[in-house]
N, C-alpha and C. Protein backbone atom coordinates (compact mmCIF):
# COMPACT_ATOMS: atom_id res chain seq x y z
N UNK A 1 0.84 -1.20 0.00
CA UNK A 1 0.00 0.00 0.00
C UNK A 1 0.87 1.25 0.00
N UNK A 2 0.44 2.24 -0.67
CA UNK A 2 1.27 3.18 -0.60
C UNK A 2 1.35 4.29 0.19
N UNK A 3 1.93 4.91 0.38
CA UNK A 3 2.07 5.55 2.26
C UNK A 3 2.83 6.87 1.58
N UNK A 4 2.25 8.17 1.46
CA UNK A 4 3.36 9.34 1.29
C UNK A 4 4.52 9.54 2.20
N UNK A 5 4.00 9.12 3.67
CA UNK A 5 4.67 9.81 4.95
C UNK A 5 6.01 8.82 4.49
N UNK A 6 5.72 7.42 4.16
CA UNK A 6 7.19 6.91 4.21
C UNK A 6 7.69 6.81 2.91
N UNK A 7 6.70 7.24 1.65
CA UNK A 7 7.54 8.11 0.60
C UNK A 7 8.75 9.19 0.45
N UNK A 8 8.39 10.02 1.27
CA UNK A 8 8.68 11.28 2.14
C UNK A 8 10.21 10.91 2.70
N UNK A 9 9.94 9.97 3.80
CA UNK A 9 11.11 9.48 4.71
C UNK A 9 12.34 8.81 3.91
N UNK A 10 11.93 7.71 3.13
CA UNK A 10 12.47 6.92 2.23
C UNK A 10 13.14 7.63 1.26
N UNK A 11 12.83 9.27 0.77
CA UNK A 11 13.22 10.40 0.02
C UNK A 11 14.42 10.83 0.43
N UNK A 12 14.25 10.83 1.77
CA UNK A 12 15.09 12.07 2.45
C UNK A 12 16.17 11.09 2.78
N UNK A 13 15.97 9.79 3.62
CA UNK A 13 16.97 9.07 3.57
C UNK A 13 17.91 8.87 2.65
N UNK A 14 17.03 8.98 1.17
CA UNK A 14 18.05 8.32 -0.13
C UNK A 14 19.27 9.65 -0.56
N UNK A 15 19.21 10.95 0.47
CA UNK A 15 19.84 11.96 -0.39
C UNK A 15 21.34 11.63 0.24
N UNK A 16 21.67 10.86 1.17
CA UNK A 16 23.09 10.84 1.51
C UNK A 16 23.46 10.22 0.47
N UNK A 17 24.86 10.41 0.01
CA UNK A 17 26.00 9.89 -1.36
C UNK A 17 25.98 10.69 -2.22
N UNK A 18 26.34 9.78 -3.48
CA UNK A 18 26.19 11.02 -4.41
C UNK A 18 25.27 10.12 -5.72
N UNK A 19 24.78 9.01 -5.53
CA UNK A 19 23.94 8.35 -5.82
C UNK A 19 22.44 9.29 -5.81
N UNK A 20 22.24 10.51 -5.38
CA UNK A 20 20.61 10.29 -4.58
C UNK A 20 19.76 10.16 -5.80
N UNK A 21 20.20 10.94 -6.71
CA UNK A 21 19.05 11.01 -7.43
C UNK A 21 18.53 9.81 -8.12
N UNK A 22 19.70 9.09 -8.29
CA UNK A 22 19.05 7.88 -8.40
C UNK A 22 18.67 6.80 -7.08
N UNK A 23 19.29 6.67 -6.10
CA UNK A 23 18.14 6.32 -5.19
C UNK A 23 16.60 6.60 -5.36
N UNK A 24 16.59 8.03 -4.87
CA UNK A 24 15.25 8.65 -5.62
C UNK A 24 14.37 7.99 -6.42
N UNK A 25 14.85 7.54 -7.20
CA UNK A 25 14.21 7.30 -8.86
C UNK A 25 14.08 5.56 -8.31
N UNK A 26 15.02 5.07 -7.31
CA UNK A 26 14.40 3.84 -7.15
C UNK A 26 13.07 3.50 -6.55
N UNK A 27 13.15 4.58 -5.37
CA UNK A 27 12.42 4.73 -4.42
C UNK A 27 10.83 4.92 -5.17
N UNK A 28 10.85 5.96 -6.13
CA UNK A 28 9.29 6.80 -6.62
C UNK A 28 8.94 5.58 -7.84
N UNK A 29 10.13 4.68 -8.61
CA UNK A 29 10.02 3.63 -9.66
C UNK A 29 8.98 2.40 -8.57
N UNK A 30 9.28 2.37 -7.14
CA UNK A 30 8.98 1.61 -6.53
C UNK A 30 7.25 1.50 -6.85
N UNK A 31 7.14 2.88 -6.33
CA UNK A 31 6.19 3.45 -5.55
C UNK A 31 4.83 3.54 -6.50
N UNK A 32 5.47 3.96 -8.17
CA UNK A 32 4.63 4.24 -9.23
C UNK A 32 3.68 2.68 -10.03
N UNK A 33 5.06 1.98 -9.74
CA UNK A 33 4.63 0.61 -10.26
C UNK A 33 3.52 0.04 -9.79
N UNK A 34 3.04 0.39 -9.11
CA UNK A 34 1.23 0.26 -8.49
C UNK A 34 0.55 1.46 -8.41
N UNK A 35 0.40 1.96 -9.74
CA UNK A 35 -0.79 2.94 -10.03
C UNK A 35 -1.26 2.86 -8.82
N UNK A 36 -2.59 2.13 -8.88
CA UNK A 36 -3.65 2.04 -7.94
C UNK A 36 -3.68 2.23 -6.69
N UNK A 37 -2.20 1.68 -5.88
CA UNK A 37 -1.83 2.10 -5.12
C UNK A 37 -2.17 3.44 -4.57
N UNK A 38 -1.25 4.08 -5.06
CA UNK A 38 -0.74 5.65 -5.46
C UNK A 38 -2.55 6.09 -5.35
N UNK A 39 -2.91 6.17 -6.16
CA UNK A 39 -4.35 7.02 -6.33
C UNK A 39 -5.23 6.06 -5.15
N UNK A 40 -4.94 5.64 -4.51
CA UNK A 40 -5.60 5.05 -3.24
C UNK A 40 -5.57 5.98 -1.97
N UNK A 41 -3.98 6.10 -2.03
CA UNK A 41 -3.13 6.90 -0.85
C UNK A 41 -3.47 8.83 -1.56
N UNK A 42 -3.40 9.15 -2.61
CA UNK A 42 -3.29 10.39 -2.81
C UNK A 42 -4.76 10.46 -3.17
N UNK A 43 -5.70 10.12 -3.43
CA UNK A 43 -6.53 10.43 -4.39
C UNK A 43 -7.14 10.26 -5.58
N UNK A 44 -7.88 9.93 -6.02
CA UNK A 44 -8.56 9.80 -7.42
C UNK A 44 -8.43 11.72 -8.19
N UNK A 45 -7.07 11.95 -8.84
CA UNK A 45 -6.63 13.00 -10.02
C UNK A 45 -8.11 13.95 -10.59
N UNK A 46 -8.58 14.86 -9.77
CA UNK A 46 -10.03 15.54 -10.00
C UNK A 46 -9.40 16.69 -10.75
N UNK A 47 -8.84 17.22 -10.06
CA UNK A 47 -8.61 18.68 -11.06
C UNK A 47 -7.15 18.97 -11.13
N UNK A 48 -6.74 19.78 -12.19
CA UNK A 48 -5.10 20.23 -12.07
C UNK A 48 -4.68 20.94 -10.90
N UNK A 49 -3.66 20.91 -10.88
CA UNK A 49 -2.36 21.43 -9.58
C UNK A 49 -1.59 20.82 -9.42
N UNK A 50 -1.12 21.57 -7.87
CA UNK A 50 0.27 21.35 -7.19
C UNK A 50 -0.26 20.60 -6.22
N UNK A 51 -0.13 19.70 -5.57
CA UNK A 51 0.31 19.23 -3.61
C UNK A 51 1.43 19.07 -3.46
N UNK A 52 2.15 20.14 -2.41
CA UNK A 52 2.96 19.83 -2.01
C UNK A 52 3.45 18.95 -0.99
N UNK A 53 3.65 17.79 -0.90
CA UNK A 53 3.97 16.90 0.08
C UNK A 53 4.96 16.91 1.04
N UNK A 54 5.86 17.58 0.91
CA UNK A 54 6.94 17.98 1.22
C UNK A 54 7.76 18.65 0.94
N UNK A 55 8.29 19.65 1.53
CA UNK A 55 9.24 21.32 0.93
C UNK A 55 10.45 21.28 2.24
N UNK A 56 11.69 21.87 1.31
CA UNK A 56 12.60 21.74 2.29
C UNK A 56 14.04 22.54 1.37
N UNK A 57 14.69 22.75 1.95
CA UNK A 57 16.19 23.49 1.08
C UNK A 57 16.60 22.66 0.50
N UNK A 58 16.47 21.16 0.73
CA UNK A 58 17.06 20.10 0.08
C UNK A 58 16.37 19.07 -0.84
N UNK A 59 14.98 18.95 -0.40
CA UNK A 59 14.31 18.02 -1.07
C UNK A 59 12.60 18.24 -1.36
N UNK A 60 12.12 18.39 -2.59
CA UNK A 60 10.73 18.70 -2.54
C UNK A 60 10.19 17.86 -2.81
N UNK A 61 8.74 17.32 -2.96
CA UNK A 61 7.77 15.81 -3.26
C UNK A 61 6.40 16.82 -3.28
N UNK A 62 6.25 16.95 -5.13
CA UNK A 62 4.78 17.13 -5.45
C UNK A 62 4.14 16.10 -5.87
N UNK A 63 2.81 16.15 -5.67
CA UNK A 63 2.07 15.59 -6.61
C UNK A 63 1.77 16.55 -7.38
N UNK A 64 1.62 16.27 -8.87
CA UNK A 64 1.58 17.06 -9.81
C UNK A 64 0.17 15.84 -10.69
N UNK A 65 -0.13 17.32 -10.53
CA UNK A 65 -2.12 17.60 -11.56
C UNK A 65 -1.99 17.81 -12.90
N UNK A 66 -1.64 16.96 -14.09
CA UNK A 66 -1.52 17.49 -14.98
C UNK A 66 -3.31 18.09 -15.50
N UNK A 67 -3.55 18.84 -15.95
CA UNK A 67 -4.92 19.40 -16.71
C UNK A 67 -5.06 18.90 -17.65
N UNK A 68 -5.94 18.37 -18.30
CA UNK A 68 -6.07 17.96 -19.62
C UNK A 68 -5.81 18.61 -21.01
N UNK A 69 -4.59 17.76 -21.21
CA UNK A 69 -4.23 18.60 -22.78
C UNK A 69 -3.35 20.11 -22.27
N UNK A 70 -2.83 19.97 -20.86
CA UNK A 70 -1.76 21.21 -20.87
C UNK A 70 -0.30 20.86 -21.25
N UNK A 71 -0.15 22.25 -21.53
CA UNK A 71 1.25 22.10 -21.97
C UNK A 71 2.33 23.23 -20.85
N UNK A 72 3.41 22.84 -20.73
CA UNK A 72 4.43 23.79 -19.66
C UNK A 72 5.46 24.06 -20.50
N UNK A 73 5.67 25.65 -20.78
CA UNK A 73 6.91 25.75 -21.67
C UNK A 73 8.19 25.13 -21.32
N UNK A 74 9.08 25.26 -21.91
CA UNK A 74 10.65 24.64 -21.71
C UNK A 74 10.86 25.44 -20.41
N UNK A 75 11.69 25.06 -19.45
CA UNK A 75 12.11 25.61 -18.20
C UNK A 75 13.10 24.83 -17.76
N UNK A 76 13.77 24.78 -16.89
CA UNK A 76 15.19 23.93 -15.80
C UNK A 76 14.62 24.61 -14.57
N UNK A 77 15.43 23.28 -14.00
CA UNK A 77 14.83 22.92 -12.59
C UNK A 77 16.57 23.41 -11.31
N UNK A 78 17.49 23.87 -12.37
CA UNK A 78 18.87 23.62 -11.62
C UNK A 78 18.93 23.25 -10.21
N UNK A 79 18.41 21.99 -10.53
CA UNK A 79 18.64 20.44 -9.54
C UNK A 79 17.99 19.65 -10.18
N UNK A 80 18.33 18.30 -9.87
CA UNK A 80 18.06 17.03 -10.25
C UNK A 80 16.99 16.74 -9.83
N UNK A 81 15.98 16.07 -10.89
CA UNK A 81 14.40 16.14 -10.29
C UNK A 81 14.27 14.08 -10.91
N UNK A 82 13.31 13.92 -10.51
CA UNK A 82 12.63 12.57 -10.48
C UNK A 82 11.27 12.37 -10.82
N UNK A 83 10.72 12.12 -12.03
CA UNK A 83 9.54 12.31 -12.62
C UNK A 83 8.91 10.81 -12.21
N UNK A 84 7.60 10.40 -11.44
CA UNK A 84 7.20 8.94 -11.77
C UNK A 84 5.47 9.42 -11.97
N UNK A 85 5.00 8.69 -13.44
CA UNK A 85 3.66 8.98 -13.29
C UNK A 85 2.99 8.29 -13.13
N UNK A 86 1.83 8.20 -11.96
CA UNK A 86 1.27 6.65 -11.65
C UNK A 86 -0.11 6.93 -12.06
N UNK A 87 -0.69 7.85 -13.00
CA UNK A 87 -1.87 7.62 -13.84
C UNK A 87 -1.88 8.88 -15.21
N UNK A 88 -2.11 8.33 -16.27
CA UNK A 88 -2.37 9.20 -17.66
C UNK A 88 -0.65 8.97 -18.19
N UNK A 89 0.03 10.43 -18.78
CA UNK A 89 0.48 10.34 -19.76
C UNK A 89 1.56 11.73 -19.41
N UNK A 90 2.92 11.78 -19.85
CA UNK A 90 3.32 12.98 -19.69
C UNK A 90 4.11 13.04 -20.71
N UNK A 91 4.23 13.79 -21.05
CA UNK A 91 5.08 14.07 -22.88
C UNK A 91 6.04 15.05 -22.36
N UNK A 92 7.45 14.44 -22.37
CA UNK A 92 8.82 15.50 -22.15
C UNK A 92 9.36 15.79 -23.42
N UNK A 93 9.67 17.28 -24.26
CA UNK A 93 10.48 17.53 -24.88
C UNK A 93 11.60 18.13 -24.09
N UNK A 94 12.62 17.52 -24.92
CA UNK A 94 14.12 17.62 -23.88
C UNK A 94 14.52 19.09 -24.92
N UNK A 95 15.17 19.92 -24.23
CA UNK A 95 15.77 20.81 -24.96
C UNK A 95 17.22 21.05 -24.47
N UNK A 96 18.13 21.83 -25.28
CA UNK A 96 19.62 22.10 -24.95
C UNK A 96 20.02 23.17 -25.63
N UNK A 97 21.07 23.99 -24.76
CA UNK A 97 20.72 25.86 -25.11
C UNK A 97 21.79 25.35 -25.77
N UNK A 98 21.62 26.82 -27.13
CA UNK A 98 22.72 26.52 -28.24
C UNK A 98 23.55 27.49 -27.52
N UNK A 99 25.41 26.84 -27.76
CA UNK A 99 26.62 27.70 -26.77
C UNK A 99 26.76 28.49 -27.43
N UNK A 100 26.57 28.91 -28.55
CA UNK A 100 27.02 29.50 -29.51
C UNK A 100 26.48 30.96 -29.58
N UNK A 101 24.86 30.73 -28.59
CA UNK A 101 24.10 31.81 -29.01
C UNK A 101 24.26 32.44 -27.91
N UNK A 102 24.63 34.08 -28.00
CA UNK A 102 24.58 35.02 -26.56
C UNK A 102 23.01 35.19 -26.29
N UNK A 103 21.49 35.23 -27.17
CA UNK A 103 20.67 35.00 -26.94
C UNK A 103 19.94 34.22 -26.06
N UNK A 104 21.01 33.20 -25.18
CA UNK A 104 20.65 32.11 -24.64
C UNK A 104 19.00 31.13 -25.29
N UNK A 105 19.37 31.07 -26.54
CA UNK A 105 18.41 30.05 -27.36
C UNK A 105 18.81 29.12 -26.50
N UNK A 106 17.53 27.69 -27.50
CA UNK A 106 17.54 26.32 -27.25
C UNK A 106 16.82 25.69 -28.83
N UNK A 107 17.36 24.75 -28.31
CA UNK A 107 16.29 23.67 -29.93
C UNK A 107 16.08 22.30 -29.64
N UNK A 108 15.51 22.10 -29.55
CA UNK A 108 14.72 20.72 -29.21
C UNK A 108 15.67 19.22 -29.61
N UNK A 109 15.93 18.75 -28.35
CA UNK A 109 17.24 17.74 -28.69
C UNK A 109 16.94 16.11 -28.09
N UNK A 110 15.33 16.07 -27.79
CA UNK A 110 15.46 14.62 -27.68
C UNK A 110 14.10 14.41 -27.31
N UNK A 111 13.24 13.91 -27.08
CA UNK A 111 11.77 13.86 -26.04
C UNK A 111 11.90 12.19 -25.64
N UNK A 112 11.09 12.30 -24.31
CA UNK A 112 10.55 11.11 -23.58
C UNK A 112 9.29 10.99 -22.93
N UNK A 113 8.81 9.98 -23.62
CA UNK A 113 7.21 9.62 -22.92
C UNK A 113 6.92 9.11 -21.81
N UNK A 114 6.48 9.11 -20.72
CA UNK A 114 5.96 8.53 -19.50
C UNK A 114 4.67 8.13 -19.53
N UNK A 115 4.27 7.10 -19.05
CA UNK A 115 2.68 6.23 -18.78
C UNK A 115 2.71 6.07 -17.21
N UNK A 116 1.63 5.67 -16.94
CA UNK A 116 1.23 5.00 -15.66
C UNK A 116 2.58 4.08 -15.26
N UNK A 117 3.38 3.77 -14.38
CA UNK A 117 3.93 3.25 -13.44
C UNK A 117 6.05 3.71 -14.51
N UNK A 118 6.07 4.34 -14.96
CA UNK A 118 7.17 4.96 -15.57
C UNK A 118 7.93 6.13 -14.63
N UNK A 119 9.18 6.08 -14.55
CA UNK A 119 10.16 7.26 -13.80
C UNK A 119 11.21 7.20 -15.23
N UNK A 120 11.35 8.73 -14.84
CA UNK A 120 12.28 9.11 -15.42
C UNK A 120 13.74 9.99 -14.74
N UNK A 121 14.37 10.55 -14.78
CA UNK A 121 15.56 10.48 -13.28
C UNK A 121 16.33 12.31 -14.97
N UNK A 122 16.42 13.48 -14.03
CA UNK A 122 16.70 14.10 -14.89
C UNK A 122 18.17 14.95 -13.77
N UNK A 123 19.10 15.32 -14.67
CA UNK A 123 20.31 16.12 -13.89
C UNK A 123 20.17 17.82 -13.62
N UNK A 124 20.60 18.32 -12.97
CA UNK A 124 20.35 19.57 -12.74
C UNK A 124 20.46 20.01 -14.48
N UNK A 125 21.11 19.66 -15.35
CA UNK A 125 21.35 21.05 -16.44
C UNK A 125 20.00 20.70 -17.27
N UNK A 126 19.13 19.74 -17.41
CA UNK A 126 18.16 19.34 -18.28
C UNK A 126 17.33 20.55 -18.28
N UNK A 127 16.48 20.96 -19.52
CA UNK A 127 15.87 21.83 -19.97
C UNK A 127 14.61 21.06 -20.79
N UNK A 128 13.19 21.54 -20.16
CA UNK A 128 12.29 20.21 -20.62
C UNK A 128 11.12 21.07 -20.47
N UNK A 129 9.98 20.38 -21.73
CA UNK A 129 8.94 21.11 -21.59
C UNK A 129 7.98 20.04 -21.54
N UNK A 130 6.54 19.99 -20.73
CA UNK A 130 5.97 19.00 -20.13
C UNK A 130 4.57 19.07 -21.04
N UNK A 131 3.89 18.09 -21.79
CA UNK A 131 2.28 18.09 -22.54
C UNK A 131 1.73 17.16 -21.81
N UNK A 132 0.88 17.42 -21.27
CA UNK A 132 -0.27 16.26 -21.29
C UNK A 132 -1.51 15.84 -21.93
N UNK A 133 -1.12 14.99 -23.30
CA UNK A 133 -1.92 15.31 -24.19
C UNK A 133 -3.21 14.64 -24.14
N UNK A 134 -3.38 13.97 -22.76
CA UNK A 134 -4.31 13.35 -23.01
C UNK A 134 -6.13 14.25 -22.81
N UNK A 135 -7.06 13.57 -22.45
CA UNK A 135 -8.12 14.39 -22.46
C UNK A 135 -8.67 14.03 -20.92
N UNK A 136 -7.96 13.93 -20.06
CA UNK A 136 -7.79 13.86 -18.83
C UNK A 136 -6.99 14.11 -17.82
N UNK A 137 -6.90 13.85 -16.80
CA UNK A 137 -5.94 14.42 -15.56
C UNK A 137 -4.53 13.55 -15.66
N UNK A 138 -3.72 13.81 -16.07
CA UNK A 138 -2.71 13.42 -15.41
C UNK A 138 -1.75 13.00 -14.03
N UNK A 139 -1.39 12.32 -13.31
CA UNK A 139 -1.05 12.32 -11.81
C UNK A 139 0.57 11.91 -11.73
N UNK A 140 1.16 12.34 -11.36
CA UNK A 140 2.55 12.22 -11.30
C UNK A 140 3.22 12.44 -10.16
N UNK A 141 4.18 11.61 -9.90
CA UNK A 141 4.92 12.22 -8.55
C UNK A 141 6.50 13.36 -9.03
N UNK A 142 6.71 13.69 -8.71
CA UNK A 142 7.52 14.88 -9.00
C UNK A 142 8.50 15.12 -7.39
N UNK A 143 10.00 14.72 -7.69
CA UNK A 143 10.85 14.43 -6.64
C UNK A 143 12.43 15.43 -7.00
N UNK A 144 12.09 16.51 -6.31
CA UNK A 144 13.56 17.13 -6.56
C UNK A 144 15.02 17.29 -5.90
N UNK A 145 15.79 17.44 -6.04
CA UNK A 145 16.87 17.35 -4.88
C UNK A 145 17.38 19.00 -4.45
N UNK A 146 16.09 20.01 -4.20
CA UNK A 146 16.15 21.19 -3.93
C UNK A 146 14.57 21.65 -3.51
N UNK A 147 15.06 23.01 -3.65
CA UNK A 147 13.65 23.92 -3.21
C UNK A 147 13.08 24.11 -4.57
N UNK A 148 12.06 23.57 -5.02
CA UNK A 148 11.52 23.26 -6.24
C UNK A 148 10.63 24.80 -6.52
N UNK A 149 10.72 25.32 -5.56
CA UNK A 149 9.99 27.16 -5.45
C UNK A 149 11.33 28.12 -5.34
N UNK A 150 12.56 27.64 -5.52
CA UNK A 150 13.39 29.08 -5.03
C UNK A 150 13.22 29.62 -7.09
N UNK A 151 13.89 30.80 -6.69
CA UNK A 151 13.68 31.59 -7.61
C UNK A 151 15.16 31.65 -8.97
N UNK A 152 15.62 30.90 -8.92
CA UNK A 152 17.11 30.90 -9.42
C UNK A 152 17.15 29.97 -10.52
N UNK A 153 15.54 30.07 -11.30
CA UNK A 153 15.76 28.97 -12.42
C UNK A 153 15.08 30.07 -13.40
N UNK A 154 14.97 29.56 -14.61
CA UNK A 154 14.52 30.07 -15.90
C UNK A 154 13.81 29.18 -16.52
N UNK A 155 12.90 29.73 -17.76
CA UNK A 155 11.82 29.39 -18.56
C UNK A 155 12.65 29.74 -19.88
N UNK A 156 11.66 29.61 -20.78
CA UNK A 156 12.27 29.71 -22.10
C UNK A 156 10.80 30.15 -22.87
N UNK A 157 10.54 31.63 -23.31
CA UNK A 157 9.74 31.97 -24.50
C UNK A 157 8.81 30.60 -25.72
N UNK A 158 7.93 30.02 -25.13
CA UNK A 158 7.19 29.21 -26.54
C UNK A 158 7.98 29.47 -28.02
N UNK A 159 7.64 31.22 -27.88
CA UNK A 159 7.59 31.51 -29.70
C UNK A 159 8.81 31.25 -30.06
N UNK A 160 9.80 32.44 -29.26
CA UNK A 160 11.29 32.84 -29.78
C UNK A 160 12.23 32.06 -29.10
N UNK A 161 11.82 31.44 -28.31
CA UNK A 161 12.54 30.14 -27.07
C UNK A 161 14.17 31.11 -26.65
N UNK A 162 13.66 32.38 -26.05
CA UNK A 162 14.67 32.94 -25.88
C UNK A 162 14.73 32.73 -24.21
N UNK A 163 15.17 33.04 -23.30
CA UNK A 163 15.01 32.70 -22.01
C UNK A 163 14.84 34.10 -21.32
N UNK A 164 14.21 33.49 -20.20
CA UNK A 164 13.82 34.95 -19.26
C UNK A 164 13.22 33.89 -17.86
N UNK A 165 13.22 34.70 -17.07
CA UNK A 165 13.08 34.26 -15.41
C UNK A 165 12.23 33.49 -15.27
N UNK A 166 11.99 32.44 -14.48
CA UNK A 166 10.57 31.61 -14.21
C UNK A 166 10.14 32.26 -13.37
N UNK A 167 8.62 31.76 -13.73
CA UNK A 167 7.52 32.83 -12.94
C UNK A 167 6.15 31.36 -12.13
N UNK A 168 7.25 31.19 -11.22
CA UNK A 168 6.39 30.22 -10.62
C UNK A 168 4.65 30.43 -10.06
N UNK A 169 4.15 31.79 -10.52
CA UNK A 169 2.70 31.87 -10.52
C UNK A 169 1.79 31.33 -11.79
N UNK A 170 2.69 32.35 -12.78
CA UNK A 170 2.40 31.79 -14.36
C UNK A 170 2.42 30.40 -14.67
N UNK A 171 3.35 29.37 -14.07
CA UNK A 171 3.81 28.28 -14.25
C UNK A 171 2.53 27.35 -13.43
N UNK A 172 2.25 27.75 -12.26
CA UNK A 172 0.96 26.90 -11.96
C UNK A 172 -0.36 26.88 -12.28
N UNK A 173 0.01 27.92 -13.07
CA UNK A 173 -1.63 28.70 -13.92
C UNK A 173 -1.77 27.69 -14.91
N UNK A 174 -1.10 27.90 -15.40
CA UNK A 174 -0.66 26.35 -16.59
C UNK A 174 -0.69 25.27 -16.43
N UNK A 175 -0.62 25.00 -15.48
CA UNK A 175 -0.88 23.24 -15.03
C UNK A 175 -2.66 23.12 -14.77
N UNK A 176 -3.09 23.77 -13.83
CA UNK A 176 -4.17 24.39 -13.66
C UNK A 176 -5.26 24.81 -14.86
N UNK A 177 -5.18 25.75 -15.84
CA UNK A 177 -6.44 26.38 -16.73
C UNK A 177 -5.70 26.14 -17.61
């Protein structure tokens, strides 16, 4: 059965070494692999958002609401995050800033799909934009090895994919409507 509180614990334990993030990713791979589980302990996925399960300088644990059919522009997380989705669908385009450009561009350099009981394990420099294309809620666990709210990350422009500050209000609006 699945238990956040010792999700949570089992999190925080895994950050000693230099392994964590993949600990992490063992831990939430565990956890995802029984959908049902998961939406037992958290909920049946009603509307988009955030829960935050846990916040800390070192380690955050959302559940993440995808909305039906939203999309999250390209952004970095500068820290290592841990994606597991234990119901619907999450569509990652991977992006990577061109060195070349003082514009701080990007161009689209790889994507990865997630389903129901899937983790994916990402490094602080990854640059990724999130769809949920389905016509329903998405539910995901979302595991970072930081303050997943400090202010010291960036987004990237849809149109001109030029970069400018993340705007963690704008950013939950979007998950949300």
């Amino acid at each position: 059965m699945f238990d956040k509180e010792q999700l949570i614990s089992d999190c925080r334990g895994a950050l000693q070494g230099d392994r964590a993030s993949r600990n992490v990713r063992e831990i939430v791979a565990r956890a995802v692999a029984d959908s049902a589980s998961v939406i037992r302990g958290l909920g049946v996925p009603k509307q988009g958002g955030l829960d935050v399960l846990y916040r800390s300088k070192e380690l955050t644990v959302l559940n993440v609401l995808w909305a039906a059919r939203r999309i999250v522009m390209p952004h970095n997380h500068n820290m290592w995050a841990v994606i597991g989705v234990y119901d619907g669908r999450e569509d990652n385009i991977l992006w990577r800033q061109l060195p070349e450009d003082a514009n701080s561009s990007i161009e689209a350099a790889g994507a990865r799909t997630l389903g129901a009981g899937d983790t994916i394990a990402f490094g602080a420099d990854v640059i990724h934009s999130v769809v949920n294309p389905l016509e329903r809620i998405t539910g995901a666990i979302h595991v970072y090895g930081g303050d997943f709210f400090r202010p010291d990350r960036a987004e990237w422009d849809p149109e001109s994919l030029q970069e400018r500050p993340w705007d963690p209000e704008k950013a939950l609006q979007r998950l949300v409507s």
